[in-house]
Protein backbone atom coordinates (compact mmCIF):
# COMPACT_ATOMS: atom_id res chain seq x y z
CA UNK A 1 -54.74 -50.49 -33.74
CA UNK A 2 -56.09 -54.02 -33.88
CA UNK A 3 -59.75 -54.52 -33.05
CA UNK A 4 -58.88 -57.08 -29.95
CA UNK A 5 -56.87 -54.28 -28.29
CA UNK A 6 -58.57 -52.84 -25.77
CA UNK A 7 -58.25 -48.42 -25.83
CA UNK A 8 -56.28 -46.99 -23.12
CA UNK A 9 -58.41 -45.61 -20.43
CA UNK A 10 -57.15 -42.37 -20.42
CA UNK A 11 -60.22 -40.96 -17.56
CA UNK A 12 -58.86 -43.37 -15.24
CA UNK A 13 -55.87 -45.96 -15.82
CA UNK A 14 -52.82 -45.81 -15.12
CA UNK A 15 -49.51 -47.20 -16.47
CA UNK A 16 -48.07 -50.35 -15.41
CA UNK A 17 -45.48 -52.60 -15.87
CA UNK A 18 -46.77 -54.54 -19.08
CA UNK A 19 -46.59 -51.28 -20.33
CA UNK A 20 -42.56 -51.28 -20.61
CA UNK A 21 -42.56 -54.86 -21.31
CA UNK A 22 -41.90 -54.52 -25.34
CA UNK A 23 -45.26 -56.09 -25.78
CA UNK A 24 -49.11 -55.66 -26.99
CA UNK A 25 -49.68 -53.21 -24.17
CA UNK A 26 -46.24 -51.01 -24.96
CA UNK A 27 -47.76 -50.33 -28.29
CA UNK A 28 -51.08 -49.90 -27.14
CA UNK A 29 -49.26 -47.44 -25.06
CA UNK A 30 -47.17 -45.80 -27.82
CA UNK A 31 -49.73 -46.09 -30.64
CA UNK A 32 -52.78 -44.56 -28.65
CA UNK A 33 -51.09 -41.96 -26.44
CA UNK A 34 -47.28 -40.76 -27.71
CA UNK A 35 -48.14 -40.95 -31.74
CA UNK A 36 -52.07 -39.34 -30.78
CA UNK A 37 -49.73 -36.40 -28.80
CA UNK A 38 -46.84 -36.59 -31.87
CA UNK A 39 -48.15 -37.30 -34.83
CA UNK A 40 -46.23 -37.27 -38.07
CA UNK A 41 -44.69 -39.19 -40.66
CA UNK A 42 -41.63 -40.35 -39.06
CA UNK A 43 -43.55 -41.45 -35.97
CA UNK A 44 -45.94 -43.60 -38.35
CA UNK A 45 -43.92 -45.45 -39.59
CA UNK A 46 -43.07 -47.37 -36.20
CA UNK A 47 -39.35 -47.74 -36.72
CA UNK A 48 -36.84 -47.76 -33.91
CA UNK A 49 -35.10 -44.94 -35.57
CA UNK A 50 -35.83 -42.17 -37.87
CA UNK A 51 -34.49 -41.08 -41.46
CA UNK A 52 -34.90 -37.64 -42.43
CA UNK A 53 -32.63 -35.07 -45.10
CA UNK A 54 -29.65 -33.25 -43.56
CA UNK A 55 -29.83 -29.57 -44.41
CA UNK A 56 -26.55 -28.31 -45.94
CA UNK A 57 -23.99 -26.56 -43.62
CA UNK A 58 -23.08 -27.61 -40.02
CA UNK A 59 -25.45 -29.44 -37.74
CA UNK A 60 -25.81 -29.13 -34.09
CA UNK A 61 -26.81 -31.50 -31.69
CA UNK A 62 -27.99 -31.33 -28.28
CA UNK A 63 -29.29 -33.78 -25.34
CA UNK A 64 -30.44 -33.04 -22.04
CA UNK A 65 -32.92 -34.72 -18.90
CA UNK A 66 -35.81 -33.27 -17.59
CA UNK A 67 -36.96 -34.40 -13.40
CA UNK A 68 -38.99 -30.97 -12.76
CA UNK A 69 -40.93 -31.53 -9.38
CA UNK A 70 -43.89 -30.45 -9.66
CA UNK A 71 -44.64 -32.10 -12.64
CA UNK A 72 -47.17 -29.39 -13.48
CA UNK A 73 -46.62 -25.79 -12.57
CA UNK A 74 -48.21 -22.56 -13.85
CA UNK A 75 -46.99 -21.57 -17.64
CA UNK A 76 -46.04 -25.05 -18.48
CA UNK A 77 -45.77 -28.96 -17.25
CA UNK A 78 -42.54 -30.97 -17.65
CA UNK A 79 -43.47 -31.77 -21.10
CA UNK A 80 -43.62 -28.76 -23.15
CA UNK A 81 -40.46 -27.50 -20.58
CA UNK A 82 -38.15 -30.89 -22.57
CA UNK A 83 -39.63 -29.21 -25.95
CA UNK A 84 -38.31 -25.58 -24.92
CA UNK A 85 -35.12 -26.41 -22.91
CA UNK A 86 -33.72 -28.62 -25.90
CA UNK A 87 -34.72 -26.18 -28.58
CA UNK A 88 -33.09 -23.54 -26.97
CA UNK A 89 -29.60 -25.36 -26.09
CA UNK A 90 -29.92 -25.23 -30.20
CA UNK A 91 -31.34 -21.82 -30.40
CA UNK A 92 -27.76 -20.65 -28.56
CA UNK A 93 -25.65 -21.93 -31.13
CA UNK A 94 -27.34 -19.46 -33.72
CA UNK A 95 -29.01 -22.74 -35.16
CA UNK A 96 -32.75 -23.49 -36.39
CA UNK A 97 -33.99 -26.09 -34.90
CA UNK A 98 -35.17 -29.59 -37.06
CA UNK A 99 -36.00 -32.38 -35.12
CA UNK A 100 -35.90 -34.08 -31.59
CA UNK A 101 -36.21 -37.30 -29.78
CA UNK A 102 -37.58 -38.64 -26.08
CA UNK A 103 -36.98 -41.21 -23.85
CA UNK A 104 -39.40 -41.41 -21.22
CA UNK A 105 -39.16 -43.21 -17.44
CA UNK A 106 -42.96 -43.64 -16.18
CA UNK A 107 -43.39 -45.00 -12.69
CA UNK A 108 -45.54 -47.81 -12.28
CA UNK A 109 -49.29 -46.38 -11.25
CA UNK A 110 -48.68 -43.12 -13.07
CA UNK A 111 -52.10 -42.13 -14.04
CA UNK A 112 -52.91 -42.16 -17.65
CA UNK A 113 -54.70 -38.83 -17.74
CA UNK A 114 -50.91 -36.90 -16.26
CA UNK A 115 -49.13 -38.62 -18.99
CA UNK A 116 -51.87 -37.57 -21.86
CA UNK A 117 -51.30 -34.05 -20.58
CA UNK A 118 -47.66 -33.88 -20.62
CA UNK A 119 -47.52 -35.50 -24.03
CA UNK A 120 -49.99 -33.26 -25.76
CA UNK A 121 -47.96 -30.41 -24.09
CA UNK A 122 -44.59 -31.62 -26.05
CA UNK A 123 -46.63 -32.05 -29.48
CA UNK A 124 -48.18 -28.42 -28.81
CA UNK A 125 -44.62 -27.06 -27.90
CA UNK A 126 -43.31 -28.60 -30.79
CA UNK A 127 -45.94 -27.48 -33.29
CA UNK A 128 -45.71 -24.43 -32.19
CA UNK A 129 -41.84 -24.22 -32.55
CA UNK A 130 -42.14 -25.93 -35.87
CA UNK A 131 -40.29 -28.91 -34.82
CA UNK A 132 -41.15 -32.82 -34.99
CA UNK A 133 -40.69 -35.86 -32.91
CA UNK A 134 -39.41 -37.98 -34.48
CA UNK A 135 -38.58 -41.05 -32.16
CA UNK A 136 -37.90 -41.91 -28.87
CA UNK A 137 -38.26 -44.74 -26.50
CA UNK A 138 -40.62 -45.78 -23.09
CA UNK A 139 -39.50 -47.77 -20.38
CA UNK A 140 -41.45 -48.56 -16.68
CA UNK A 141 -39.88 -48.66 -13.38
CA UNK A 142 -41.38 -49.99 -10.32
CA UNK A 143 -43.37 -47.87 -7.52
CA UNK A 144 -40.85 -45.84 -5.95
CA UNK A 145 -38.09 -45.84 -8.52
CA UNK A 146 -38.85 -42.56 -10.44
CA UNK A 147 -40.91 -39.10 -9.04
CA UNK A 148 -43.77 -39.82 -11.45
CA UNK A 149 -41.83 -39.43 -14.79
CA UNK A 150 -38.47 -38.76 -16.41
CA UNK A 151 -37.64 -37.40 -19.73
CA UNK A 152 -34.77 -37.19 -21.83
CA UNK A 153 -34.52 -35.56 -25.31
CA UNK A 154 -32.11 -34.92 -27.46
CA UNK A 155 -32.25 -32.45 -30.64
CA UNK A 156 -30.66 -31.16 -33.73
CA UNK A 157 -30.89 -28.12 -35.93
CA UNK A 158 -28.54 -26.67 -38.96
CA UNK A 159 -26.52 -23.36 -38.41
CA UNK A 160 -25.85 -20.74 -40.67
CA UNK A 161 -23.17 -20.75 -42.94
CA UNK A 162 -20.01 -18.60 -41.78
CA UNK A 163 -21.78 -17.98 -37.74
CA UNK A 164 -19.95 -19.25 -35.21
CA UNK A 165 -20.90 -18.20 -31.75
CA UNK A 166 -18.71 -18.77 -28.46
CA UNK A 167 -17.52 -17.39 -25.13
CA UNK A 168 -13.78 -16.85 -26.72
CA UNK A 169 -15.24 -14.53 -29.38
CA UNK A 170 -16.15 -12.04 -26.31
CA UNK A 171 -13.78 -8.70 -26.24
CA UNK A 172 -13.91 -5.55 -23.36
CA UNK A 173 -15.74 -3.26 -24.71
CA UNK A 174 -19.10 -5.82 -25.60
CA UNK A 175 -22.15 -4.93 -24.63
CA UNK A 176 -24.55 -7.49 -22.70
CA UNK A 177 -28.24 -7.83 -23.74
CA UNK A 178 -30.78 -9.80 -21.55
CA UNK A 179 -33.86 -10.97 -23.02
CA UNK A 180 -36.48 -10.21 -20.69
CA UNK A 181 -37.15 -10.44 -16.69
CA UNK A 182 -35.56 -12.90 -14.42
CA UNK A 183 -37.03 -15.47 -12.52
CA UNK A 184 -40.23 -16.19 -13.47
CA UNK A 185 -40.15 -20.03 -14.33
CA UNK A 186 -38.01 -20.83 -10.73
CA UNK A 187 -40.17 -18.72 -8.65
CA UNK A 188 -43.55 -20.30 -10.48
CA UNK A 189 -41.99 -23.76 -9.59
CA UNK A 190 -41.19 -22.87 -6.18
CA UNK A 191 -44.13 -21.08 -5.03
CA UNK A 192 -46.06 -24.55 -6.24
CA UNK A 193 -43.72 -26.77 -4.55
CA UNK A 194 -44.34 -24.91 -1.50
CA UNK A 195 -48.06 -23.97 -1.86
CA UNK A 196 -47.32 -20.61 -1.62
CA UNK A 197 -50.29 -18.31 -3.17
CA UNK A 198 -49.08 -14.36 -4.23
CA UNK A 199 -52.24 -11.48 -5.16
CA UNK A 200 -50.48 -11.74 -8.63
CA UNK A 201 -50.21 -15.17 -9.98
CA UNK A 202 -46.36 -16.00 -11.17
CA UNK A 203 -45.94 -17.70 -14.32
CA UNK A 204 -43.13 -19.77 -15.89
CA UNK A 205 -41.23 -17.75 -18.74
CA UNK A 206 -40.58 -21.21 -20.56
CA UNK A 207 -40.50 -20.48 -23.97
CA UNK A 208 -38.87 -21.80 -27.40
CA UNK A 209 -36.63 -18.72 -28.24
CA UNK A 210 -35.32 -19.91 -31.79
CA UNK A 211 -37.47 -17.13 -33.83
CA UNK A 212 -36.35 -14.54 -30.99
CA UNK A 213 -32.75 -15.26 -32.09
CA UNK A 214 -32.88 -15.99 -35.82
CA UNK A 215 -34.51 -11.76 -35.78
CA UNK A 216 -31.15 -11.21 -33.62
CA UNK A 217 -28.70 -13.02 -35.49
CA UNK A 218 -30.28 -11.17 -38.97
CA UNK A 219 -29.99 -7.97 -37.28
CA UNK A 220 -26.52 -8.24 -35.82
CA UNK A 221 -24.73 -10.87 -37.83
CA UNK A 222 -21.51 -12.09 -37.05
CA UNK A 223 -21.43 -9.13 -34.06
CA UNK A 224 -22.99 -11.62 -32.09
CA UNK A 225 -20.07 -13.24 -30.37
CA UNK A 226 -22.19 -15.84 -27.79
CA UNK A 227 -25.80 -16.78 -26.56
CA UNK A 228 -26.60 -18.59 -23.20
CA UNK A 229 -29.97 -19.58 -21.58
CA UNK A 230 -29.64 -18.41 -18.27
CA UNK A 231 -31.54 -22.04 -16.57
CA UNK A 232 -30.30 -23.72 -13.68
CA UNK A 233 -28.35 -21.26 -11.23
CA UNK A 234 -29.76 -18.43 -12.98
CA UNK A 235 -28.05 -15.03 -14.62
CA UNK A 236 -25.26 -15.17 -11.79
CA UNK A 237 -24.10 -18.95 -12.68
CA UNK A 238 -24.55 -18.34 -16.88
CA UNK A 239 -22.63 -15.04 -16.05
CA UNK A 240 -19.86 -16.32 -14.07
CA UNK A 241 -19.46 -19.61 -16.89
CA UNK A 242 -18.83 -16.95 -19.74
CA UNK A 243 -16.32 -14.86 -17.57
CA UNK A 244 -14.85 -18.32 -16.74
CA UNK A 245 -14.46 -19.70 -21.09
CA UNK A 246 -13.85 -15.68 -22.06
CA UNK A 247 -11.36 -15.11 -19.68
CA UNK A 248 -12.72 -11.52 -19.37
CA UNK A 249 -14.70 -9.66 -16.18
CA UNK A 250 -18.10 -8.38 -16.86
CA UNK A 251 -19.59 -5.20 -15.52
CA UNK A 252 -23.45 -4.93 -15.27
CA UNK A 253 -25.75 -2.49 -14.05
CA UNK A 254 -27.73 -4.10 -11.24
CA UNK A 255 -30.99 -1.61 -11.48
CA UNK A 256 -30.98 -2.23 -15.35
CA UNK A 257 -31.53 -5.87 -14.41
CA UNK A 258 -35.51 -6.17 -15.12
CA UNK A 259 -37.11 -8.32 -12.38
CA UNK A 260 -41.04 -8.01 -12.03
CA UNK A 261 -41.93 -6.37 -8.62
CA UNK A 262 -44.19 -10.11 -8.01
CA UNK A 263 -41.22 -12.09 -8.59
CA UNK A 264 -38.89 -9.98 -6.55
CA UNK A 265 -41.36 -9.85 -3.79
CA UNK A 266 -41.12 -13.56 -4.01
CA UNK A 267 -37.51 -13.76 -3.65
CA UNK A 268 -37.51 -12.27 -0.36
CA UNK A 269 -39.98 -14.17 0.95
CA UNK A 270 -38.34 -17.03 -0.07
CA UNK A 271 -34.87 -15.52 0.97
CA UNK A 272 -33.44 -15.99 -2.54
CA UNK A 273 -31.48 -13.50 -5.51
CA UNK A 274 -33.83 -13.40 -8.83
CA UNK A 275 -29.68 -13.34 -10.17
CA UNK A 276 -29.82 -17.19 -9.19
CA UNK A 277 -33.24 -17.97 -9.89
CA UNK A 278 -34.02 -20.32 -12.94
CA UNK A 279 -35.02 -19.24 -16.35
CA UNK A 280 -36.61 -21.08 -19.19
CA UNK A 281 -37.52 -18.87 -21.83
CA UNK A 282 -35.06 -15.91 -21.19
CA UNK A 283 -31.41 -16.16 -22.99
CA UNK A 284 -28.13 -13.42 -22.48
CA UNK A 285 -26.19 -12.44 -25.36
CA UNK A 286 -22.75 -10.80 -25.87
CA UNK A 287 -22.49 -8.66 -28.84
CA UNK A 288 -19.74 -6.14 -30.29
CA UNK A 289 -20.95 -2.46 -29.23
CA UNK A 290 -21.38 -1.55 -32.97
CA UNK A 291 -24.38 -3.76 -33.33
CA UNK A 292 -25.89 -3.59 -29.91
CA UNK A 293 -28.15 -0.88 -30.61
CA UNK A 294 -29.59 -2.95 -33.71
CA UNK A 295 -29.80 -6.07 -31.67
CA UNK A 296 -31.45 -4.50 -29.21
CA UNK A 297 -33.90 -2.98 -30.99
CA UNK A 298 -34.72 -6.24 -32.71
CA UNK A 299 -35.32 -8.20 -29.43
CA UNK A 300 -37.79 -5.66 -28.10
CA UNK A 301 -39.85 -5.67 -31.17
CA UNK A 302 -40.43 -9.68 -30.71
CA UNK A 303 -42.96 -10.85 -28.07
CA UNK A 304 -40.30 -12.62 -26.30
CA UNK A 305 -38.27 -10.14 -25.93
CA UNK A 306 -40.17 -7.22 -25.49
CA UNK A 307 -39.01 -6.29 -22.06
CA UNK A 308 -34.88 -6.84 -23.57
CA UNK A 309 -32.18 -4.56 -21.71
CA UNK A 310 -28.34 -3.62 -22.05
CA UNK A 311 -27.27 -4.37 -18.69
CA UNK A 312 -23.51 -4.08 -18.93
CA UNK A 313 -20.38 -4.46 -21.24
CA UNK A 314 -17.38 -6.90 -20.96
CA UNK A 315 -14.04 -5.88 -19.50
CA UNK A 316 -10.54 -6.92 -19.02
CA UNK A 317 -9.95 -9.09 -16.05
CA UNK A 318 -7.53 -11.80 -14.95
CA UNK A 319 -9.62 -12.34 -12.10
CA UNK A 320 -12.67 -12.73 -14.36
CA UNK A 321 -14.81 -10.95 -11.67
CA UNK A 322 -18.27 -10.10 -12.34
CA UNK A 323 -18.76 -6.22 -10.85
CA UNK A 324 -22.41 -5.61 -9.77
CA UNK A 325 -22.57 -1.75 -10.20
CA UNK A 326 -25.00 0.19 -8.15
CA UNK A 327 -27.21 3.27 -9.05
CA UNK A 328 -25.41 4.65 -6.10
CA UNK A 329 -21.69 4.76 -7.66
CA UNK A 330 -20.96 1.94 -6.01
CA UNK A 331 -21.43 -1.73 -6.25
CA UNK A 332 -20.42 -5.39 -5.60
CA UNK A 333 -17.71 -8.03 -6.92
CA UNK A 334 -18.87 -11.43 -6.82
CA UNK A 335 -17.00 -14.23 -7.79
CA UNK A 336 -20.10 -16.49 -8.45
CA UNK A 337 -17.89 -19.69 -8.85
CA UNK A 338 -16.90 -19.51 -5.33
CA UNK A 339 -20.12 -17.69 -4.07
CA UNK A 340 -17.38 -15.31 -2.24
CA UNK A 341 -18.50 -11.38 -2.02
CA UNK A 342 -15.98 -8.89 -1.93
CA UNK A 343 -16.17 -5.34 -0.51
CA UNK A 344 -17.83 -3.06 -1.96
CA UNK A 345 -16.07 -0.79 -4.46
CA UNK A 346 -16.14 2.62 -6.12
């Protein structure tokens, strides 16, 4: 940084327009807070892009948007939430994650302090996951035109040779593994939002689950036929999208579904299903009933995945129904594309 540049005040500023203006103050802003937060070789070298080796085998690429309100929320702040979602979109595939990128949108009079935090959450998150960022871009809006700040990231990572996970790989007979319990992260954002206070604090699951999966994919190999983060809509939507792409009904055991007793005491406050409830660090995988015992096993012996569960198999279904089976001997068909419940069955 030159010596007539004045530091950021990072106590007490805030950003503003100059800031997203391609000038002095823009690099100020880059140099002294995003590269601080990011650090590394690519980021040094103050290029618009980034050059790094391709691995051999197939790459995977994903992008996505992150506009969590509140920005901050117990387990995690929007930041290190863009490191975990994007990881994991790569993490599904089977892949090990490489490198990312972010855009951010700051509104004008965002304080400097908020955006420090969130920034040194994504370089911690992406530390920790063994990941750099590598590049990315800032621009500033006016007062009004963005809730605080905006990011969008996009990321790549190299699969294995010869895996190749997806929804038409399912067959009846498949068992379904979930990860951990549901509905941690969208009850800890919730409860925030709405100042709600519980005798057991709720935390956000958010999470990068690549390591989780690389001890699953060594354990059950190409028996793995698909992974999915359960995120926005929950188990029930992730559920109903694989029924939809495997043309195949599912069958799952509702009590085997782990929910923690805070988190489903939240839901009914709240008048919500923990099966619809946002996940960040959880994922659902459909694997061949040979290996299921293996993956299993596996999942429960890492940290993330030490509270994993079979909670149903695959069937054969034109109606690609999802059948919510009851310790009773009974149980519920929902389609969850058309939120319709049918009657209860036998």
């Amino acid at each position: 940084m030159s010596m007539h540049q004045r530091r950021l005040d990072l106590r007490s500023g805030c950003v503003d327009l100059s800031h997203g203006a391609g000038g002095r103050a823009m690099a100020q802003l880059i140099a002294g807070l995003f590269h601080e937060a990011f650090g590394n070789e690519w980021l040094a070298r103050g290029n618009d892009q980034s050059a790094f080796d391709v691995a051999a085998g197939r790459m995977v690429m994903t992008t996505d948007g992150y506009v969590v309100s509140p920005l901050f929320f117990p387990g995690g702040n929007i930041g290190s939430l863009a490191v975990h979602g994007t990881v994991n979109d790569i993490a599904m595939a089977g892949a090990r994650p490489l490198y990312l990128s972010a855009s951010f949108i700051i509104e004008e009079g965002f304080a400097f302090a908020d955006l420090k935090r969130i920034a040194d959450a994504m370089g911690e998150a992406a530390r920790e996951a063994g990941i750099a960022i590598i590049t990315g871009d800032t621009k500033v809006v006016e007062r009004g035109k963005a809730d605080g700040v905006f990011i969008s990231t996009a990321g790549v990572g190299v699969l294995p040779e010869g895996l190749d996970l997806s929804a038409d790989r399912a067959r009846p007979g498949d068992r379904v593994l979930l990860s951990g319990s549901l509905g941690d992260h969208g009850v800890a954002i919730m409860s925030k939002r709405q100042n709600l206070t519980f005798d057991t604090e709720i935390v956000s699951d958010s999470a990068s689950l690549h390591d989780l999966v690389a001890d699953m994919v060594a354990a059950g190999g190409q028996g793995i036929r698909l992974m999915r983060d359960p995120t926005r809509g929950g188990l029930a939507a992730t559920m109903n999208e694989i029924a939809q792409q495997s043309n195949l009904g599912f069958r799952l055991q509702e009590e085997a579904i782990p929910v923690k007793p805070a988190v489903a005491a939240a839901c009914e406050l709240l008048g919500l299903d923990p099966l619809h409830v946002a996940n960040e660090g959880k994922l659902v995988a459909v694997v061949a009933p040979e290996v299921a015992d293996a993956v299993l096993a596996a999942m429960t012996r890492h940290p993330l995945g030490r509270d994993a569960a079979d909670i149903g198999e695959a069937v054969a279904d034109d109606h690609r129904f999802v059948q919510m089976a009851t310790s009773f001997g009974g149980g519920r068909i929902v389609d969850w594309l058309s939120g319709e419940q049918l009657p209860r069955i036998c």
